[in-house]
N, C-alpha and C. Protein backbone atom coordinates (compact mmCIF):
# COMPACT_ATOMS: atom_id res chain seq x y z
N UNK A 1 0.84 -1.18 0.00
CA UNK A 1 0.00 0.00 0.00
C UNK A 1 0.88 1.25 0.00
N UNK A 2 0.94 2.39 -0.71
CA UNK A 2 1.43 3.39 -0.94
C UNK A 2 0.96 4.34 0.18
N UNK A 3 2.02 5.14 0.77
CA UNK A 3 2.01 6.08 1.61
C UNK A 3 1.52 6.88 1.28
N UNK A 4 0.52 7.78 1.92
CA UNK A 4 -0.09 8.94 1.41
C UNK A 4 -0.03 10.03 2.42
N UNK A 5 0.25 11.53 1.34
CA UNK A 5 0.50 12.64 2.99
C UNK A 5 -0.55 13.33 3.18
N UNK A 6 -0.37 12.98 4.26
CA UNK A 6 -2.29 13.34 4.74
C UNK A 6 -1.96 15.02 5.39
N UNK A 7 -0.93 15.07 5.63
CA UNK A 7 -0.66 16.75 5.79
C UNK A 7 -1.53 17.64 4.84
N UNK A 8 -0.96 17.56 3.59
CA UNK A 8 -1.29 18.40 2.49
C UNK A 8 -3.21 17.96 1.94
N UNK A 9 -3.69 19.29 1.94
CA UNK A 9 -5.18 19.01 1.60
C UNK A 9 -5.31 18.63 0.36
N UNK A 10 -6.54 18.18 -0.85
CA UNK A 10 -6.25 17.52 -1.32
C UNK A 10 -6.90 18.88 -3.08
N UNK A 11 -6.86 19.78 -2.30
CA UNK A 11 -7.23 21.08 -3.16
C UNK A 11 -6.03 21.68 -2.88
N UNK A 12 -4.91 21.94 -2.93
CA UNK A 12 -4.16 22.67 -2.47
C UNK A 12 -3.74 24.03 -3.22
N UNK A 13 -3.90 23.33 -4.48
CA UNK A 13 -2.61 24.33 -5.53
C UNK A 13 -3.93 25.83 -5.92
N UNK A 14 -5.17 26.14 -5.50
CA UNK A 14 -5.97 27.17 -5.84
C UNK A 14 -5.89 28.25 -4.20
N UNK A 15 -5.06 27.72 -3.34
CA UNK A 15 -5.17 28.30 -1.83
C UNK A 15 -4.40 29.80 -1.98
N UNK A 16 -3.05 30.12 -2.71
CA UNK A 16 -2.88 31.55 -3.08
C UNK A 16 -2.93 31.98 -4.69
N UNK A 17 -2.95 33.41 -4.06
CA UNK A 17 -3.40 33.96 -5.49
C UNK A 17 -2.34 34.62 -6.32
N UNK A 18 -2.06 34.54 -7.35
CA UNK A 18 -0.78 34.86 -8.30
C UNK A 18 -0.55 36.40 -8.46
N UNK A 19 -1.45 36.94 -8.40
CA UNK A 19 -1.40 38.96 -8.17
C UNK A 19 -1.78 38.96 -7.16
N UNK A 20 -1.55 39.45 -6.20
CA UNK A 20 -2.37 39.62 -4.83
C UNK A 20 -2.45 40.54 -4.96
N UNK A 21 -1.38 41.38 -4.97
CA UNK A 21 -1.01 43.35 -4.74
C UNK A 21 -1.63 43.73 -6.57
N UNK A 22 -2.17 43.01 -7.05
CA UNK A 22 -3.43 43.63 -8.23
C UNK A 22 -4.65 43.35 -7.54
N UNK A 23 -5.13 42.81 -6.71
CA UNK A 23 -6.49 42.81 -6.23
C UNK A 23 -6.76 43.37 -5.53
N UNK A 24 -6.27 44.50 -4.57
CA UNK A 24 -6.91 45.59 -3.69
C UNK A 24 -7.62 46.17 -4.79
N UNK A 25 -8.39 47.11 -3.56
CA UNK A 25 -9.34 47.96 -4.22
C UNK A 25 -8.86 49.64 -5.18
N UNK A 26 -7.26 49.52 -4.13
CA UNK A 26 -6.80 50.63 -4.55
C UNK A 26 -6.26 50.67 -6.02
N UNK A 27 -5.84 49.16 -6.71
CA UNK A 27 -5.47 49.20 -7.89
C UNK A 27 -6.12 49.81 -9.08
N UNK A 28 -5.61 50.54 -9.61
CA UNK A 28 -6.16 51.01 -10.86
C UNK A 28 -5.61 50.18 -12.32
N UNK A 29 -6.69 50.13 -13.32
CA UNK A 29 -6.11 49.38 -14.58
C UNK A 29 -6.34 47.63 -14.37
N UNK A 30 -6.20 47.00 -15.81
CA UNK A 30 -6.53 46.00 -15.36
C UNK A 30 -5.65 44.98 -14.98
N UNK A 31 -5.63 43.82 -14.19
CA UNK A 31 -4.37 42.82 -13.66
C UNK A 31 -3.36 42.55 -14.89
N UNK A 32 -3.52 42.66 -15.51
CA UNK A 32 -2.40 42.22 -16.85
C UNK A 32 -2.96 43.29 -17.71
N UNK A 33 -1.59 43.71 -18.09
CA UNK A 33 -1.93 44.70 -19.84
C UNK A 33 -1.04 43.88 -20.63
N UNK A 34 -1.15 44.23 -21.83
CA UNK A 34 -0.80 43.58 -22.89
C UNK A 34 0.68 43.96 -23.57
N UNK A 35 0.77 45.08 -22.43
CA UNK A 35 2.39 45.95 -22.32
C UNK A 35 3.26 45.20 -21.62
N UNK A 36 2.71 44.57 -20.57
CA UNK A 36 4.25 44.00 -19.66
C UNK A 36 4.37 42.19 -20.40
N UNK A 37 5.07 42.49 -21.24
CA UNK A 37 5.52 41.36 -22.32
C UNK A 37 6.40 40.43 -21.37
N UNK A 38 7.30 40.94 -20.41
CA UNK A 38 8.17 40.09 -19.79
C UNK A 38 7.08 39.15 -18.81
N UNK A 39 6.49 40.03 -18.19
CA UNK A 39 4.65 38.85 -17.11
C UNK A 39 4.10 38.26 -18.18
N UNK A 40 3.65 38.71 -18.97
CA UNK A 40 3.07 37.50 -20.13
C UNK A 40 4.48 36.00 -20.80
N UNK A 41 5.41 36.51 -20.93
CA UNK A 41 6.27 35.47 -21.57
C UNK A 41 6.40 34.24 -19.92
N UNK A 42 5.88 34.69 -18.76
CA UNK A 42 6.17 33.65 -17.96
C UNK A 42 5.19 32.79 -17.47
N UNK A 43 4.16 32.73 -18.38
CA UNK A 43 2.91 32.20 -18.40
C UNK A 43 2.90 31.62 -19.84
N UNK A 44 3.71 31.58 -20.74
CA UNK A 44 3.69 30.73 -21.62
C UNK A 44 4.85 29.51 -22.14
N UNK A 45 4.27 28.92 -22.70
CA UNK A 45 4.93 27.95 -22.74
C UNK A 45 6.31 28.01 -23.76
N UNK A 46 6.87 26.59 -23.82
CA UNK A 46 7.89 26.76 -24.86
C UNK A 46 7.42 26.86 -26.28
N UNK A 47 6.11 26.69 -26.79
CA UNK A 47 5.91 26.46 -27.77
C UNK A 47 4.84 27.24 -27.88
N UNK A 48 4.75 28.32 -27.30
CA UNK A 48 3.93 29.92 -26.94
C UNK A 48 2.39 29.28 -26.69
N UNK A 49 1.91 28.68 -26.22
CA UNK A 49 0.91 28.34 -25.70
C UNK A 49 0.58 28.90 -24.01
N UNK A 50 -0.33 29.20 -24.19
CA UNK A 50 -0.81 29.90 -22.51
C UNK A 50 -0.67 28.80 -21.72
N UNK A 51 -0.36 28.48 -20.26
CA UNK A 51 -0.17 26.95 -19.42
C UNK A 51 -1.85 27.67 -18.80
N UNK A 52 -1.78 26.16 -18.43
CA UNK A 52 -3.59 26.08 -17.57
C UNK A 52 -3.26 26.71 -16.78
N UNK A 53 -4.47 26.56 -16.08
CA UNK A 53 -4.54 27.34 -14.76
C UNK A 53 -4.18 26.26 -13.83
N UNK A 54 -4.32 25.20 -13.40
CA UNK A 54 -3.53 24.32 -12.59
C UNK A 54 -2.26 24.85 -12.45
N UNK A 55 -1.27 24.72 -13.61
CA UNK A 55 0.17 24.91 -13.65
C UNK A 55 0.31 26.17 -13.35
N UNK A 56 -0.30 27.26 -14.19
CA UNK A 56 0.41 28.84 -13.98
C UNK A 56 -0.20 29.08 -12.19
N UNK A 57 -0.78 28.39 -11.65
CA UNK A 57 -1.68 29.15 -10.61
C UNK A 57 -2.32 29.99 -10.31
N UNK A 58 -3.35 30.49 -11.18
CA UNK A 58 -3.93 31.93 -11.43
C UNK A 58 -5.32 31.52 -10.75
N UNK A 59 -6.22 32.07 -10.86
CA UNK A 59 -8.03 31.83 -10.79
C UNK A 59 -8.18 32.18 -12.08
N UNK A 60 -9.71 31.46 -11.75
CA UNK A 60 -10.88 31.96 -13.48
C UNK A 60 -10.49 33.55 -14.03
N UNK A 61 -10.43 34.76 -12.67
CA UNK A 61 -10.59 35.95 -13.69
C UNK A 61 -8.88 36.02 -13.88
N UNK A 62 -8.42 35.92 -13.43
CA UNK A 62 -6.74 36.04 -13.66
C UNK A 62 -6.48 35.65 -15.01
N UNK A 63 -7.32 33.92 -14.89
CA UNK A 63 -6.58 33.30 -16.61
C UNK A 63 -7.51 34.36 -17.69
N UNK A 64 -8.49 34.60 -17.45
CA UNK A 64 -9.13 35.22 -18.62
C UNK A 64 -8.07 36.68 -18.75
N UNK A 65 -7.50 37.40 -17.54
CA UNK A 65 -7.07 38.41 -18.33
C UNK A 65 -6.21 38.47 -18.89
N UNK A 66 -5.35 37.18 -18.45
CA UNK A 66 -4.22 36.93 -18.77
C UNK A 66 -4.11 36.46 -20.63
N UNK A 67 -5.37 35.60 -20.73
CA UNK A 67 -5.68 35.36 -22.39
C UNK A 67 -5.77 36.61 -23.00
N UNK A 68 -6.53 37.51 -22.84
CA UNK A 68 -7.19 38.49 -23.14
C UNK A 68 -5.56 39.58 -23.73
N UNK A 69 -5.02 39.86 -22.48
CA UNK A 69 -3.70 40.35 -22.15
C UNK A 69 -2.95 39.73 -24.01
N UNK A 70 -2.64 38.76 -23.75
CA UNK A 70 -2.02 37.68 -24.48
C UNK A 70 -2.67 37.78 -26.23
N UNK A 71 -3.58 37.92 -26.14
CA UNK A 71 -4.15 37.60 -27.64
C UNK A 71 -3.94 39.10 -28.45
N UNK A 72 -4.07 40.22 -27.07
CA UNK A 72 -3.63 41.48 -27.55
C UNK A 72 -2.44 41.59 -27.77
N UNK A 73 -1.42 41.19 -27.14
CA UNK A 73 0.01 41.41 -27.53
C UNK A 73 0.50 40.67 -28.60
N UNK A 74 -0.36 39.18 -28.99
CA UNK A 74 0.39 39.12 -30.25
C UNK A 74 -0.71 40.03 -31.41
N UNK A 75 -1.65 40.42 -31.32
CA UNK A 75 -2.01 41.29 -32.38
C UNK A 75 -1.32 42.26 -32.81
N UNK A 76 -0.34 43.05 -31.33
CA UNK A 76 0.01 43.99 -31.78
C UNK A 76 1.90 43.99 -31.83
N UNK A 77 1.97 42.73 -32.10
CA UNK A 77 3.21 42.09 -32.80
C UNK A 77 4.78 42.00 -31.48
N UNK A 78 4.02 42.51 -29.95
CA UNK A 78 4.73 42.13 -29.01
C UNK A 78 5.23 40.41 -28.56
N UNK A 79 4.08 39.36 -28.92
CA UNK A 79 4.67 38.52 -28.67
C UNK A 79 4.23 37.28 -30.26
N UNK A 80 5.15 36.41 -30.11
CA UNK A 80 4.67 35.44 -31.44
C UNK A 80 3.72 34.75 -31.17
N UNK A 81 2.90 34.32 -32.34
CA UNK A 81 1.51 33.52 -32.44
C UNK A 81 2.46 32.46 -32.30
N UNK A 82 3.70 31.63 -32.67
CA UNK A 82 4.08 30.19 -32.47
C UNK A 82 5.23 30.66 -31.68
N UNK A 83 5.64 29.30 -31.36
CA UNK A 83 7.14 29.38 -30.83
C UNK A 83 8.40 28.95 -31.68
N UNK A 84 9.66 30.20 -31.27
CA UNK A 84 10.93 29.36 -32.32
C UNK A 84 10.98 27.85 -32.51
C-alpha cells in the first residue's frame, strides 16, 4: 500500500493567489496589460501556448485576463503567435 500525505489538503494548488497586490481595491487598470511582455512570456509555454490554470496558478478571472492580455500582444506584434 502506498504512503499517502495526509498533511497536504487535497485542493491545495488554488489556496494563493498569483497577483495579490493587483487585487486591492486601490489598484487602478486591469491585472495584466498587454504591455508588460516580460509577465506575459512567464505564463507561456515553450511552444507559446498559454499553461492552464492548474500549472500557472492563477483563478478563473486572472486566466481570462491573462488570455485576453495575451491575444492582444500578439495582435500587436509584441509577442509570437508560435514558438521558435
Amino acid at each position: 500500500m502506498a504512503m499517502m500525505n495526509r498533511n497536504k489538503p487535497s485542493n491545495s494548488y488554488h489556496t494563493s493567489r498569483r497577483f495579490p497586490e493587483r487585487r486591492r481595491k486601490d489598484w487602478v487598470g486591469p491585472i495584466v496589460d498587454y504591455k508588460e511582455v516580460d509577465l506575459l512570456r512567464k505564463f507561456l509555454t515553450s511552444s507559446s501556448k498559454l499553461m492552464s490554470r492548474k500549472r500557472a496558478g492563477t483563478t478563473t478571472q486572472e486566466q481570462k485576463a491573462l488570455k485576453m492580455a495575451l491575444k492582444r500582444a500578439r495582435f500587436m506584434a509584441l509577442l509570437p503567435y508560435q514558438g521558435a
